[in-house]
Protein backbone atom coordinates (compact mmCIF):
# COMPACT_ATOMS: atom_id res chain seq x y z
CA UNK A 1 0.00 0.00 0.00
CA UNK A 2 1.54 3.47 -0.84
CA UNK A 3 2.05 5.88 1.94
CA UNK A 4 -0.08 8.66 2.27
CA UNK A 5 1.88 12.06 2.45
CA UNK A 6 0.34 12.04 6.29
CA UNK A 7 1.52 8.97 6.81
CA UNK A 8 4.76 10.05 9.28
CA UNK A 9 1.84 11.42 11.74
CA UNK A 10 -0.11 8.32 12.21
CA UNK A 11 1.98 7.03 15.59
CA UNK A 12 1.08 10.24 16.77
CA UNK A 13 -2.88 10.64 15.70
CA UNK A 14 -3.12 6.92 17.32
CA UNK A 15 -1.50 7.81 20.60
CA UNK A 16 -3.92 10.59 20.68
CA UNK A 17 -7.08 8.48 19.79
CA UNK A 18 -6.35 6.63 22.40
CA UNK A 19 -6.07 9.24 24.91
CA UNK A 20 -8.90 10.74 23.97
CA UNK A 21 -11.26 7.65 23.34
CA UNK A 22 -10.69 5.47 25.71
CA UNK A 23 -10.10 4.37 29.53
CA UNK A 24 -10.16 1.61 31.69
CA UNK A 25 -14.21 1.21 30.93
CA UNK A 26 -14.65 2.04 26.88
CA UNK A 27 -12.14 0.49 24.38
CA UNK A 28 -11.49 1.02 20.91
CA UNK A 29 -11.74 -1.56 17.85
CA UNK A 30 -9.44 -1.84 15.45
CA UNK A 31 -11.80 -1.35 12.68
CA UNK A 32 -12.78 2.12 14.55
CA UNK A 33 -8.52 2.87 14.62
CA UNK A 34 -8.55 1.79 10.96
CA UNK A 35 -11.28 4.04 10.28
CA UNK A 36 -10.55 7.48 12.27
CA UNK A 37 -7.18 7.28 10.42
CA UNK A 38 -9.04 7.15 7.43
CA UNK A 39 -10.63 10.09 8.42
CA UNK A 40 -7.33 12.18 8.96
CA UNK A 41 -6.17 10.97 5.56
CA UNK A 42 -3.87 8.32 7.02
CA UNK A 43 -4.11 4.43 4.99
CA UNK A 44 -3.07 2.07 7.45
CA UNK A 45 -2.60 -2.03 7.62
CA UNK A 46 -3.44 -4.56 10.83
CA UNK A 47 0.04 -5.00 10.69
CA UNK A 48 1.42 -1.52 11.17
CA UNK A 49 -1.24 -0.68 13.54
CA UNK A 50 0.16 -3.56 16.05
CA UNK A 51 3.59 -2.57 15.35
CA UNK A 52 2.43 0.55 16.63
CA UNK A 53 0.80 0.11 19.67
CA UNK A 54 3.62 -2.01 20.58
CA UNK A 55 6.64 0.80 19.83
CA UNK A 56 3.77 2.78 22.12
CA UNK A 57 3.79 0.37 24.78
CA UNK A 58 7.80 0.24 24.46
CA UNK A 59 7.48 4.57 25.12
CA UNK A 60 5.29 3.60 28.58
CA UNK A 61 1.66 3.37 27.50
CA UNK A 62 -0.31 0.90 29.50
CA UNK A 63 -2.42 -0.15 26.42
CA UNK A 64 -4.71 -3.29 27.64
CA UNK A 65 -5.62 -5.02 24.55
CA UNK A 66 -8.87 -8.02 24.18
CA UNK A 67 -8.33 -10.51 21.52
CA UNK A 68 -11.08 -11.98 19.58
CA UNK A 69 -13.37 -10.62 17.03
CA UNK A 70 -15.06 -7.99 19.04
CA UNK A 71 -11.13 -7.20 20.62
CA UNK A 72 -10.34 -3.51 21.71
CA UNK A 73 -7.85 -1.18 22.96
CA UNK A 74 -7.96 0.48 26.16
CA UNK A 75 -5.15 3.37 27.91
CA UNK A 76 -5.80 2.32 31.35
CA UNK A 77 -3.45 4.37 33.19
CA UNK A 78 -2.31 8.21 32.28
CA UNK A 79 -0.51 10.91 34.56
CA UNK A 80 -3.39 11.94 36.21
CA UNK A 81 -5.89 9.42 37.88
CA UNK A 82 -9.56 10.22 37.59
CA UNK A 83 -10.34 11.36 41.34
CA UNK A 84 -7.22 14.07 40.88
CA UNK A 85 -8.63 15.49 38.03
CA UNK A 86 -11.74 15.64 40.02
CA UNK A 87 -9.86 17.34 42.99
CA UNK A 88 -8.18 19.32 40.92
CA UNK A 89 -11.28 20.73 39.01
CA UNK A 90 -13.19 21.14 42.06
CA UNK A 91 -9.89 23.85 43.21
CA UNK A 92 -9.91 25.62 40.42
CA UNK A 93 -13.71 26.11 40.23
CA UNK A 94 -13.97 27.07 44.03
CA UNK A 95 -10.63 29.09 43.95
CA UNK A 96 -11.99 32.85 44.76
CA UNK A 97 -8.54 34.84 43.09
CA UNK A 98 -9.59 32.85 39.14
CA UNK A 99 -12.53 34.83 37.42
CA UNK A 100 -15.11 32.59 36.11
CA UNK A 101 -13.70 32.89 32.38
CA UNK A 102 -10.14 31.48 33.32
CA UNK A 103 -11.55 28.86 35.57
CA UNK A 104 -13.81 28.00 32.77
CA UNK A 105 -10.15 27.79 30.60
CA UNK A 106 -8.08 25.44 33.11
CA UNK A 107 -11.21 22.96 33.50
CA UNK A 108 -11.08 22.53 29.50
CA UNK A 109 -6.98 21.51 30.04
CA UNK A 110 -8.13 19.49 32.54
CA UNK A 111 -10.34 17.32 30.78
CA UNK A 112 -7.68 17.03 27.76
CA UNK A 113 -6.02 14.99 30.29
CA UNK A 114 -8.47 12.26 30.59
CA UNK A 115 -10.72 10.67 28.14
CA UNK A 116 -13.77 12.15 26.49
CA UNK A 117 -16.18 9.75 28.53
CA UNK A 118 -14.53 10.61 31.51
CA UNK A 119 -14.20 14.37 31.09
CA UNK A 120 -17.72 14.78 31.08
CA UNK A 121 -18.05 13.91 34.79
CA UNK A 122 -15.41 16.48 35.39
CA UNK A 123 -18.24 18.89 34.28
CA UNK A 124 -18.98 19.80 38.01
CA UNK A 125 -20.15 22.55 39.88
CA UNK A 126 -18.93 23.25 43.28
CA UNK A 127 -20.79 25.65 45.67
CA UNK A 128 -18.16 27.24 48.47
CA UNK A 129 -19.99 29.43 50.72
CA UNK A 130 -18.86 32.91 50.78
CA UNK A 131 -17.05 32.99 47.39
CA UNK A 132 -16.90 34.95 44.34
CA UNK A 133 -14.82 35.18 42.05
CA UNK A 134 -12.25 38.13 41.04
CA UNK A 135 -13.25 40.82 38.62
CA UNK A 136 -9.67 41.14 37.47
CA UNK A 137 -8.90 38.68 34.96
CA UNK A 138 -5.30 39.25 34.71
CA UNK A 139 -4.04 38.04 37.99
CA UNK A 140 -3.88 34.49 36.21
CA UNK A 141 -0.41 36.25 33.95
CA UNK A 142 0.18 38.45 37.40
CA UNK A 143 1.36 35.52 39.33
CA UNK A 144 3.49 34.35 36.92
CA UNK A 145 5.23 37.67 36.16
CA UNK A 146 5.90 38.17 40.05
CA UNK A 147 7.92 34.84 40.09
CA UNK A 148 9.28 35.72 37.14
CA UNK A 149 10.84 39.34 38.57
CA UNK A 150 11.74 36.76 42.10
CA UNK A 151 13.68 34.38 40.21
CA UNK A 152 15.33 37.19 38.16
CA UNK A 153 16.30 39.34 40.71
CA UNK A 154 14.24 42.40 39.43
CA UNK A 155 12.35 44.96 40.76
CA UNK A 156 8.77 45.04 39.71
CA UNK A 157 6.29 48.01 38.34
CA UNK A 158 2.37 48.26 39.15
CA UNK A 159 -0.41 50.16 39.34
CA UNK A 160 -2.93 49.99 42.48
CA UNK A 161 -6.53 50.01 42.43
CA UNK A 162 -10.03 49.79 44.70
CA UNK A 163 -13.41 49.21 44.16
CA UNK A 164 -15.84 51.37 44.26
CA UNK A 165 -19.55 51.37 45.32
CA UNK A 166 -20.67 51.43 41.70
CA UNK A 167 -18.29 48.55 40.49
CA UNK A 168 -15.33 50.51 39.05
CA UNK A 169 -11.69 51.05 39.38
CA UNK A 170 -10.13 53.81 40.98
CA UNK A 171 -6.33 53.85 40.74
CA UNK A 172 -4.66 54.75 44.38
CA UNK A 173 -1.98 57.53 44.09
CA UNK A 174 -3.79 59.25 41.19
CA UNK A 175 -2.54 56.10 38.61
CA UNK A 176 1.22 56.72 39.58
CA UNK A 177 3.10 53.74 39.22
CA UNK A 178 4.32 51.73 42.33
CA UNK A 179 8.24 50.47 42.05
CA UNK A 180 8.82 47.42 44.33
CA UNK A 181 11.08 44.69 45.11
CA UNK A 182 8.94 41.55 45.12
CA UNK A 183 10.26 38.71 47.65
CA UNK A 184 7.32 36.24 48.02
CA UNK A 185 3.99 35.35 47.06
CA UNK A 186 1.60 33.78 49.90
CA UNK A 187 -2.14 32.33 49.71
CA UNK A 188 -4.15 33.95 52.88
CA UNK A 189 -7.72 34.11 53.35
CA UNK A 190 -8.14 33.62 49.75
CA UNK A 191 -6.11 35.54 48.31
CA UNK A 192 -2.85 36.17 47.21
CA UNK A 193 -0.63 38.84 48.26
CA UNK A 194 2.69 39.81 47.36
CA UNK A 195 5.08 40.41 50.04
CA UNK A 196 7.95 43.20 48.96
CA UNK A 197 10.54 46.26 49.86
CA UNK A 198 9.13 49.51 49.41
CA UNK A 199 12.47 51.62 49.42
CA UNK A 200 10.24 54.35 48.48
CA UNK A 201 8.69 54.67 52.27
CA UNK A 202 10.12 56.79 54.95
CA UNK A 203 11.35 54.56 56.27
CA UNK A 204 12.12 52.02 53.88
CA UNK A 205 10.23 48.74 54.75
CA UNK A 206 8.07 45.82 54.04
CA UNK A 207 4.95 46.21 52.42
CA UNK A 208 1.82 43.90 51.38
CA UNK A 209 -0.60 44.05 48.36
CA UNK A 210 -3.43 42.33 46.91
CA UNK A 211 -1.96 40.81 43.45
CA UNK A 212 -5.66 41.28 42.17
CA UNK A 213 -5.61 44.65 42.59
CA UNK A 214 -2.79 45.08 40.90
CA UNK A 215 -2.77 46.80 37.28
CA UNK A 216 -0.54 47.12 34.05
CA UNK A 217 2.60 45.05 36.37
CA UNK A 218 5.65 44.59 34.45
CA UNK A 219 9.11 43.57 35.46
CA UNK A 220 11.62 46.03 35.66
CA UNK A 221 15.79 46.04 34.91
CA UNK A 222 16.80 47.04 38.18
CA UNK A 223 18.39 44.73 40.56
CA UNK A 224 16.05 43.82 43.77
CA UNK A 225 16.95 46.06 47.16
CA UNK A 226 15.88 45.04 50.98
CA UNK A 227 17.57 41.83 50.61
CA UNK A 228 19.43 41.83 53.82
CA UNK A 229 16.06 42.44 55.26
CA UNK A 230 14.42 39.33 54.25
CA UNK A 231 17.41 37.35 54.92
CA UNK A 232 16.78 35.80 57.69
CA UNK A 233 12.61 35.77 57.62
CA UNK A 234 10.64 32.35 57.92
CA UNK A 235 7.72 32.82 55.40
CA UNK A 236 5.68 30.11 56.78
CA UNK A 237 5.54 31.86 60.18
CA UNK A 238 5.42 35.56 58.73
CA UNK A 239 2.22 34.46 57.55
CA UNK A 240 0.76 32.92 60.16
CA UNK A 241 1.25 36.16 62.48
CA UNK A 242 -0.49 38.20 59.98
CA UNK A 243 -4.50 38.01 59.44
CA UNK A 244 -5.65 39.64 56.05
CA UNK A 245 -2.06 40.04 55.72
CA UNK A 246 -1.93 43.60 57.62
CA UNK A 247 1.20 45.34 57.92
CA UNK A 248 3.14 45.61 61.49
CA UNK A 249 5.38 44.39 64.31
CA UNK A 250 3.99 40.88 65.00
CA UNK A 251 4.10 40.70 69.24
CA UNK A 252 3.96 37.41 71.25
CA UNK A 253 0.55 37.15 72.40
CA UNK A 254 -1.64 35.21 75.03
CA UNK A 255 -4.81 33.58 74.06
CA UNK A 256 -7.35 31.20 75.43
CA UNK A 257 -9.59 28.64 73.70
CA UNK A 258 -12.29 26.14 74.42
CA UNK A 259 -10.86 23.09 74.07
CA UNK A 260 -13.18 22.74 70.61
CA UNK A 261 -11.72 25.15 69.00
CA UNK A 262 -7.91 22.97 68.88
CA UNK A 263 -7.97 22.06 65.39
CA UNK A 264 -9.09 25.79 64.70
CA UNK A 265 -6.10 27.13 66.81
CA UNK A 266 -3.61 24.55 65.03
CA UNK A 267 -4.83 25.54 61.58
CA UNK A 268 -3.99 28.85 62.12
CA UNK A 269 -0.50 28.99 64.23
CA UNK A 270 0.63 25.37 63.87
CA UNK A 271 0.81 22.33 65.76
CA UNK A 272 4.49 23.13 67.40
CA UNK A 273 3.24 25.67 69.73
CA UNK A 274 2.89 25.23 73.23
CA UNK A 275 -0.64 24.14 74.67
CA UNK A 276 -0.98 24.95 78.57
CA UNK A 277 -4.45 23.28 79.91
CA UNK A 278 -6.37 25.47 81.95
CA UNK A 279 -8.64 23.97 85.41
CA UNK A 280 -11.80 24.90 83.35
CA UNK A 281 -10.79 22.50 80.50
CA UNK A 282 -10.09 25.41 77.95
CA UNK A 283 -6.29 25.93 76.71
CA UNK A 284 -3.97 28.63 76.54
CA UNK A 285 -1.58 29.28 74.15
CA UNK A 286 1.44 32.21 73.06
CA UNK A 287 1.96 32.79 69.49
CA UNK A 288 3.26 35.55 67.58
CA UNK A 289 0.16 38.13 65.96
CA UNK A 290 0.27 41.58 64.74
CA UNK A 291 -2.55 43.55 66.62
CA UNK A 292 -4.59 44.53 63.79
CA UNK A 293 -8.24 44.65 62.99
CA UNK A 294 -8.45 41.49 60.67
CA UNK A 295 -6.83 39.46 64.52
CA UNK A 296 -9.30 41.19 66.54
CA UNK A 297 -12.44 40.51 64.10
CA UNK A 298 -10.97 36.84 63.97
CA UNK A 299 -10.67 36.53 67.44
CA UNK A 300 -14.02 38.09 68.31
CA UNK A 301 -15.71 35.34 65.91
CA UNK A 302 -15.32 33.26 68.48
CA UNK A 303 -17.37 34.53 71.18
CA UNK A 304 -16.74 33.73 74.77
CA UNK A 305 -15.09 30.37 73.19
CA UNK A 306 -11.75 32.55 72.81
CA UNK A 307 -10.34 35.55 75.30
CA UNK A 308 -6.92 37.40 74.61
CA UNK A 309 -4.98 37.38 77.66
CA UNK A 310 -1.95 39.64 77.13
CA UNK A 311 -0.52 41.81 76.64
CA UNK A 312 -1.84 44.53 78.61
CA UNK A 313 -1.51 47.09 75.51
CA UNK A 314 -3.09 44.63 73.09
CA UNK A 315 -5.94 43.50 75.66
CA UNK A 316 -6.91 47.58 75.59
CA UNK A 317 -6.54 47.95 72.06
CA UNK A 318 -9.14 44.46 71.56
CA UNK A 319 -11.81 46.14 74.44
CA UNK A 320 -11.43 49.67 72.11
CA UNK A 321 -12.13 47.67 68.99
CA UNK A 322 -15.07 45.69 70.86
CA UNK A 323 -16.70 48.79 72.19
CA UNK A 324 -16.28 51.24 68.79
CA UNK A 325 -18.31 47.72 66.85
CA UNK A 326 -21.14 47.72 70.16
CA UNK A 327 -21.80 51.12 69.84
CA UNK A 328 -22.88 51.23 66.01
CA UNK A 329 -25.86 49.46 67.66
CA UNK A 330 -26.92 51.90 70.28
């Protein structure tokens, strides 16, 4: 039989029928292989179709074959198992920082991963309480350009934005650009911040910002500064002293918890800190917080369940915060 001029693509069209037709429950025939390669303009024999699969199997494709007239071809196993695709999907589509559009995007890669029969239960909906997702579709390409800059040791350019009332944009500083050196990236209450050295603030210093809020970023020449002041900084447990990732001197703190409310506490600061038991059957604990309003709203979530201890200064500041929220209802 004389080759066809496609015929140097057919190992490749059958790897990818197989992929995309079939799993561990639906198989292919070989009059159906014979056939879709007829369809992409590619003549093939029985003979060169099991050479193929073989040299495929040889590369590391678990191809089950059944013999017999009604025999088929099944890819049983692939990179990705069926319940990680699932887990994965169900991420993306709950994730809060991906609009709808991109989430929409990364579920389509997804399902290229698996077969066609299978992709179609990866058409799922997940319902998180309390999410939405962001109105700034370029936070997807932000991320990546902010790892970018870290890896290259370069300073970064962006403009910074709100909301307002009536749904649009308005750029902080009157649209001025914002020159920073970016050192991490880090996932808190749903979003993702970048951590970086403003060496334009009096004084110089560490600063936080909402990557989807950020606006025309690019990465700029100059060499990173503030280095020496993030040399010696745990990420792990700069986060965990911040809530909503506000800005200040973390301080060592005393706090007291019902004893339901362990998991909680270990979600948030860890499970290496020190657990004291009190008489009552509560717990106290010291961690490391900055005294901000995000802590004190998070703290005060918990009713009576939770009561900050020390220090003096920070107790005040919690009973101030407390009494300015009670007296909007009086």
């Amino acid at each position: 039989m004389p080759k066809s001029e496609k015929q140097k693509m057919k190992l490749l069209v059958l790897a990818d029928l197989l992929r995309r037709e079939t799993d561990e429950e639906h198989g292919i025939s070989m009059n159906e292989i014979l056939s879709r390669l007829e369809s992409e303009g590619i003549r093939a024999e029985r003979k060169s179709i099991y050479d193929d699969i073989r040299t495929l199997e040889d590369y590391g494709m678990d191809i089950v074959s059944t013999r017999g007239r009604s025999g088929q071809y099944r890819l049983v196993h692939r990179a990705f198992e069926l319940p990680e695709l699932k887990l994965l999907v169900d991420a993306v589509q709950s994730c809060r920082f991906l609009s709808a559009k991109k989430s929409r995007e990364l579920i389509r890669k997804l399902e290229g991963l698996t077969s066609r029969h299978e992709a179609q239960s990866l058409q799922r909906q997940v319902y998180a309480a309390g999410r939405r997702k962001s109105m700034n579709e370029s936070i997807y390409y932000s991320i990546d350009m902010i790892h970018a800059a870290i890896s290259q040791d370069r300073q970064i350019a962006f403009r910074y934005f709100e909301w307002t009332p009536e749904k649009k944009i308005r750029l902080r500083r009157e649209g001025s650009f914002y020159r920073r050196s970016p050192y991490a990236l880090i996932w808190d209450s749903e979003n993702y911040y970048l951590v970086a050295f403003d060496h334009t603030a009096c004084p110089p210093g560490i600063r936080h910002y909402r990557v989807d809020k950020m606006k025309d970023l690019s990465i700029v020449r100059t060499p990173r500064l503030g280095k020496e002041l993030f040399a010696d900084i745990d990420m792990a447990e700069y986060a965990s002293s911040r809530f909503g990732m506000f800005g200040g001197t973390p301080q060592s703190v005393e706090l007291r918890f019902a004893s339901h409310l362990a998991g909680v506490v270990f979600d948030r600061f860890g499970k290496d800190i020190t657990v004291l038991p009190c008489p009552d059957g509560s717990f106290r604990i010291h961690a490391d917080a900055v005294i901000s309003p995000q802590f004190m709203g998070w703290l005060s979530g918990f009713g009576t369940d939770a009561q900050l201890l020390g220090p003096p200064e920070a107790v005040t500041q919690y009973i101030q915060f407390c009494e300015t929220m009670l007296a909007q209802y009086k």
